[in-house]
N, C-alpha and C. Protein backbone atom coordinates (compact mmCIF):
# COMPACT_ATOMS: atom_id res chain seq x y z
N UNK A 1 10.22 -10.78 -29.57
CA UNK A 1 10.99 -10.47 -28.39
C UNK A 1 12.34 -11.17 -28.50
N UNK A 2 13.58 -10.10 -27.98
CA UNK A 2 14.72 -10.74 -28.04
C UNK A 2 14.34 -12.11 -27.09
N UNK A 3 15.99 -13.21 -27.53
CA UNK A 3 15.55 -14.55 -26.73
C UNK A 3 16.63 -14.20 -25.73
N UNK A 4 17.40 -13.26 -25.29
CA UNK A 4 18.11 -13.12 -24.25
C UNK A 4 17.04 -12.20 -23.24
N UNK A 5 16.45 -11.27 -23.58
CA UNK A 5 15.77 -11.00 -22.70
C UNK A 5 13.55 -11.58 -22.25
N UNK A 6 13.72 -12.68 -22.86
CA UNK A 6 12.49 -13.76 -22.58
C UNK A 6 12.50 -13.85 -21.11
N UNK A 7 14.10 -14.49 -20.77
CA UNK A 7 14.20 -15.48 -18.73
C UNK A 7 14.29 -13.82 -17.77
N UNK A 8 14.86 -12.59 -18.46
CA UNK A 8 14.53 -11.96 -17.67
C UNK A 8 13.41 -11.73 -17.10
N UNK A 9 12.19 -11.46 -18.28
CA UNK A 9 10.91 -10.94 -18.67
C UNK A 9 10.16 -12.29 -17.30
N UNK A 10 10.68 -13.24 -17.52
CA UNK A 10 9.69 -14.61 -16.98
C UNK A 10 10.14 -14.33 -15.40
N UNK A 11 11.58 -13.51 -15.48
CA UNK A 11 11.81 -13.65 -13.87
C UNK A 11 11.37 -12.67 -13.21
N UNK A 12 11.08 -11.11 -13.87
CA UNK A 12 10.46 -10.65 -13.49
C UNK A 12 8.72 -11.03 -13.04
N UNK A 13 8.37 -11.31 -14.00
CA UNK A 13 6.49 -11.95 -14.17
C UNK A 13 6.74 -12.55 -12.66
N UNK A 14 7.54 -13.98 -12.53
CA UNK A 14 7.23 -14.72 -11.58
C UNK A 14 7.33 -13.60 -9.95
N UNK A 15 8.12 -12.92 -10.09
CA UNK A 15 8.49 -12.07 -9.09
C UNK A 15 7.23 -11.01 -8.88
N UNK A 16 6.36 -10.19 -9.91
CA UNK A 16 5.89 -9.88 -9.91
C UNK A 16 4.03 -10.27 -9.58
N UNK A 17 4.26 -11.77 -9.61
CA UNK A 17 3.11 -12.68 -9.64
C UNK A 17 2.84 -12.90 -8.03
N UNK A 18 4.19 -12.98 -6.83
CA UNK A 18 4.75 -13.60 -6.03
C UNK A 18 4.48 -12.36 -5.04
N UNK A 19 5.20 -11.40 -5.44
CA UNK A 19 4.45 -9.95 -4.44
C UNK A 19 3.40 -9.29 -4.26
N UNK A 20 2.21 -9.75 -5.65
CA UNK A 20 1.23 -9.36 -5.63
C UNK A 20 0.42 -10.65 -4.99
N UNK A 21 0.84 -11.86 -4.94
CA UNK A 21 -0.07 -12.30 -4.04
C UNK A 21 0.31 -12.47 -2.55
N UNK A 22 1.25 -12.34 -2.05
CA UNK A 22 1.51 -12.27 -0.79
C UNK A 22 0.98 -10.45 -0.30
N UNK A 23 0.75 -9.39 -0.90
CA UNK A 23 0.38 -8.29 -0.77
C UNK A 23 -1.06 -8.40 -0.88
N UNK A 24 -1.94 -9.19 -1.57
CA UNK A 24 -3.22 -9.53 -1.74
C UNK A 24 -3.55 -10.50 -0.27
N UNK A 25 -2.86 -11.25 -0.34
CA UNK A 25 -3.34 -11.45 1.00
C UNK A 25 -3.26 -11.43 2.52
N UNK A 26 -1.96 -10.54 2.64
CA UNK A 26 -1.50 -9.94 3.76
C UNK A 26 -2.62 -8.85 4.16
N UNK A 27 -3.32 -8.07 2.77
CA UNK A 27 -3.75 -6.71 2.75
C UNK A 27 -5.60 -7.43 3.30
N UNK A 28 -5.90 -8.43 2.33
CA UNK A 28 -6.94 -8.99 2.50
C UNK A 28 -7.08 -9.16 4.33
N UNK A 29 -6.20 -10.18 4.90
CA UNK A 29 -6.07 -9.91 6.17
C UNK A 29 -6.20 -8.49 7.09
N UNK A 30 -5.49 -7.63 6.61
CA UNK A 30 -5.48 -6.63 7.52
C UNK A 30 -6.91 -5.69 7.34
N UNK A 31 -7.50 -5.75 6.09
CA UNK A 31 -8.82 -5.09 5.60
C UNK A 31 -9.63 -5.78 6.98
N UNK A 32 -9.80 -7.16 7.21
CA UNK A 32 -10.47 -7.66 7.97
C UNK A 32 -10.31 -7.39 8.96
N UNK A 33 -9.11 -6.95 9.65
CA UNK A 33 -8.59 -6.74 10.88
C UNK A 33 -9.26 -5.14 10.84
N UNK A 34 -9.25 -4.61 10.29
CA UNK A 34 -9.40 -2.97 10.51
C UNK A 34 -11.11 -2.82 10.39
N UNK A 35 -11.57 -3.64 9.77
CA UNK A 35 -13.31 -3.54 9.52
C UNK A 35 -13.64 -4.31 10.91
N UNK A 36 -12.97 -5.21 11.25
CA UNK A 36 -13.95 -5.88 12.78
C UNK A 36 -13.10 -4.83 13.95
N UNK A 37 -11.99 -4.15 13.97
CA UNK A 37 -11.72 -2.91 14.63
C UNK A 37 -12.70 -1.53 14.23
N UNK A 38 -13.04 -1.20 13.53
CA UNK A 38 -14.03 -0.23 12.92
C UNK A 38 -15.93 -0.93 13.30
N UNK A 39 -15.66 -1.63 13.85
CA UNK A 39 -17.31 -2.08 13.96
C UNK A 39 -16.96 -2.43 15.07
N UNK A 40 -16.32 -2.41 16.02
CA UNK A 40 -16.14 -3.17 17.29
C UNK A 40 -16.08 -1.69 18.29
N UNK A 41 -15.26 -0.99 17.85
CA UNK A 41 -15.01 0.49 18.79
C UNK A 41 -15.71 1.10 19.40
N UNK A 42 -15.28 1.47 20.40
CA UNK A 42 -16.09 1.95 21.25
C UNK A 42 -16.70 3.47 21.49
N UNK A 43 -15.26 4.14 20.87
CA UNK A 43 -15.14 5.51 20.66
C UNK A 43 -15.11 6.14 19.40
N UNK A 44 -15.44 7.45 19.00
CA UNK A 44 -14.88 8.16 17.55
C UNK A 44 -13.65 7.97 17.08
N UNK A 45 -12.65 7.97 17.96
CA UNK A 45 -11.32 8.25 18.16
C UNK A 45 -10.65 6.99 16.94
N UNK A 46 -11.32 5.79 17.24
CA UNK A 46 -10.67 4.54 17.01
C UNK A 46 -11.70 4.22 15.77
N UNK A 47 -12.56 4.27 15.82
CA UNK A 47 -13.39 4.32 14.37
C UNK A 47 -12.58 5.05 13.26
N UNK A 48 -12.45 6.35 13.70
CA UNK A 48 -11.54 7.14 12.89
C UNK A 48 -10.23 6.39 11.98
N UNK A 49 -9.50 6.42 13.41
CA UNK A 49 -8.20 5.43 13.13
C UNK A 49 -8.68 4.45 12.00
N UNK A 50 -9.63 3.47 12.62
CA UNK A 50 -9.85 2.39 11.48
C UNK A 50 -10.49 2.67 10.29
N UNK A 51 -11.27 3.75 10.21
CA UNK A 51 -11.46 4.00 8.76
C UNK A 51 -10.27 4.53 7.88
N UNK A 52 -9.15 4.98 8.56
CA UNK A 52 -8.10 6.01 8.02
C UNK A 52 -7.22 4.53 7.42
N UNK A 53 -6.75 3.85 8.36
CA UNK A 53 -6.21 1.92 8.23
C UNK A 53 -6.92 1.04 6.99
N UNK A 54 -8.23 1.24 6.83
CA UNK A 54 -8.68 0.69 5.20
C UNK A 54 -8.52 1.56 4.27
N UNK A 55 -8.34 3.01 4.29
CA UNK A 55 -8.27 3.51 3.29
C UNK A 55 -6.71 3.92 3.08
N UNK A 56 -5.95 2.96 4.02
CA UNK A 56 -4.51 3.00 3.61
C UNK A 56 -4.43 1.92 2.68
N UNK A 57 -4.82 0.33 3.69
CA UNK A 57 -4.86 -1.16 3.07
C UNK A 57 -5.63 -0.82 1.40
N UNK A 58 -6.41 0.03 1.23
CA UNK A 58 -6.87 0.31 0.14
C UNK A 58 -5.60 0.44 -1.01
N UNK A 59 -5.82 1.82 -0.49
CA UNK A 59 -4.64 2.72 -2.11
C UNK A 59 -3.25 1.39 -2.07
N UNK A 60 -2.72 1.10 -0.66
CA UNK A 60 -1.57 0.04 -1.10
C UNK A 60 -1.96 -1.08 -2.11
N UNK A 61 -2.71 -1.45 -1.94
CA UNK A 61 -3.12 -2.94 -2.52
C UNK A 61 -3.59 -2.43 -4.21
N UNK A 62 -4.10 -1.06 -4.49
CA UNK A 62 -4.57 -0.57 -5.56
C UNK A 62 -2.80 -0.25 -6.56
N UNK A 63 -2.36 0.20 -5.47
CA UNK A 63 -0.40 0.81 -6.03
C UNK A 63 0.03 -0.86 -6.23
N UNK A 64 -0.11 -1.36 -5.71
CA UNK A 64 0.76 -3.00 -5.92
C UNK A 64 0.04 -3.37 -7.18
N UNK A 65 -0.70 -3.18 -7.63
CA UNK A 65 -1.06 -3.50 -8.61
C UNK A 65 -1.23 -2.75 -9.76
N UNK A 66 -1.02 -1.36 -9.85
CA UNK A 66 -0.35 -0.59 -10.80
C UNK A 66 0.97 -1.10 -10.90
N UNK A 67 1.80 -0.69 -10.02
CA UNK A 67 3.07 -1.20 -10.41
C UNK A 67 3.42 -2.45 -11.02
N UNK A 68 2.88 -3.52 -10.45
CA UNK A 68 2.84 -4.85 -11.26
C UNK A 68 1.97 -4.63 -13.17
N UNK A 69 1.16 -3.75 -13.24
CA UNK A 69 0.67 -3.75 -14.78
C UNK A 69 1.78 -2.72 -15.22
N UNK A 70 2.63 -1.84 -14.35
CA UNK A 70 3.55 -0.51 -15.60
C UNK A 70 4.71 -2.24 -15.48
N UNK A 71 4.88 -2.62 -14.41
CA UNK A 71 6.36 -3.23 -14.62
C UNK A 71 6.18 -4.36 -16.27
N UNK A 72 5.24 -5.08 -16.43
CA UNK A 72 4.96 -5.61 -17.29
C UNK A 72 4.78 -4.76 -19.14
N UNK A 73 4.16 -3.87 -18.40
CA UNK A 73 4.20 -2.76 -20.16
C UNK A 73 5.80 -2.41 -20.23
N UNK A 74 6.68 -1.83 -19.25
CA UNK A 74 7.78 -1.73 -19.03
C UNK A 74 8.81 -3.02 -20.03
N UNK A 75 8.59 -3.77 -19.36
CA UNK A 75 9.32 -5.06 -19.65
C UNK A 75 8.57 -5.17 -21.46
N UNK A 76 7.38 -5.59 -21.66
CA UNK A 76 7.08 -5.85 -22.97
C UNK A 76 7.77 -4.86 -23.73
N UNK A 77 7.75 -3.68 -23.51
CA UNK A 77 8.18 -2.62 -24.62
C UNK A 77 10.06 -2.51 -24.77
N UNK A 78 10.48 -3.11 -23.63
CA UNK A 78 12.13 -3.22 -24.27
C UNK A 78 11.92 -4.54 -25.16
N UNK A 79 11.19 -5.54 -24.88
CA UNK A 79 11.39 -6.55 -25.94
C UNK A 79 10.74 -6.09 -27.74
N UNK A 80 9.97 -4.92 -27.59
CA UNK A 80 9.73 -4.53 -29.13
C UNK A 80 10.82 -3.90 -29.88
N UNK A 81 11.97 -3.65 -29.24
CA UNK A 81 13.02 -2.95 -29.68
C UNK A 81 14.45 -3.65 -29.60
């Protein structure tokens, strides 16, 4: 790997390290929030809602972490060249 682009590569990582855990546990939180709303409800209406709310907190938290593994293949493969 070039040595000019190493501190990019590291500033990305750290950046990339930094959004996935504040997204891990923002999401972790809200999973909890939407499962004791989904077991608490009273109606279809809001069950609904809250099943629709984890299977958002889902795919986001699944995309934050694709993007964090392409940004890294991304980054490795300009340093092979």
């Amino acid at each position: 790997m070039s040595a000019q682009l190493q501190p990019i590569q590291q500033v990305l990582q750290n950046w990339i390290l930094a959004g996935q855990a504040i997204v891990g546990s923002v999401g972790a939180l809200a999973f909890i929030a939407a499962f004791i709303w989904k077991m608490t409800a009273v109606n279809s209406t809001s069950v609904n809602a809250a099943k629709q709310w984890i299977g958002r907190i889902v795919v986001g938290t699944i995309g934050v972490e694709m993007a964090g593994t392409l940004v890294q293949i991304l980054t490795s493969s300009l340093g092979s060249h």
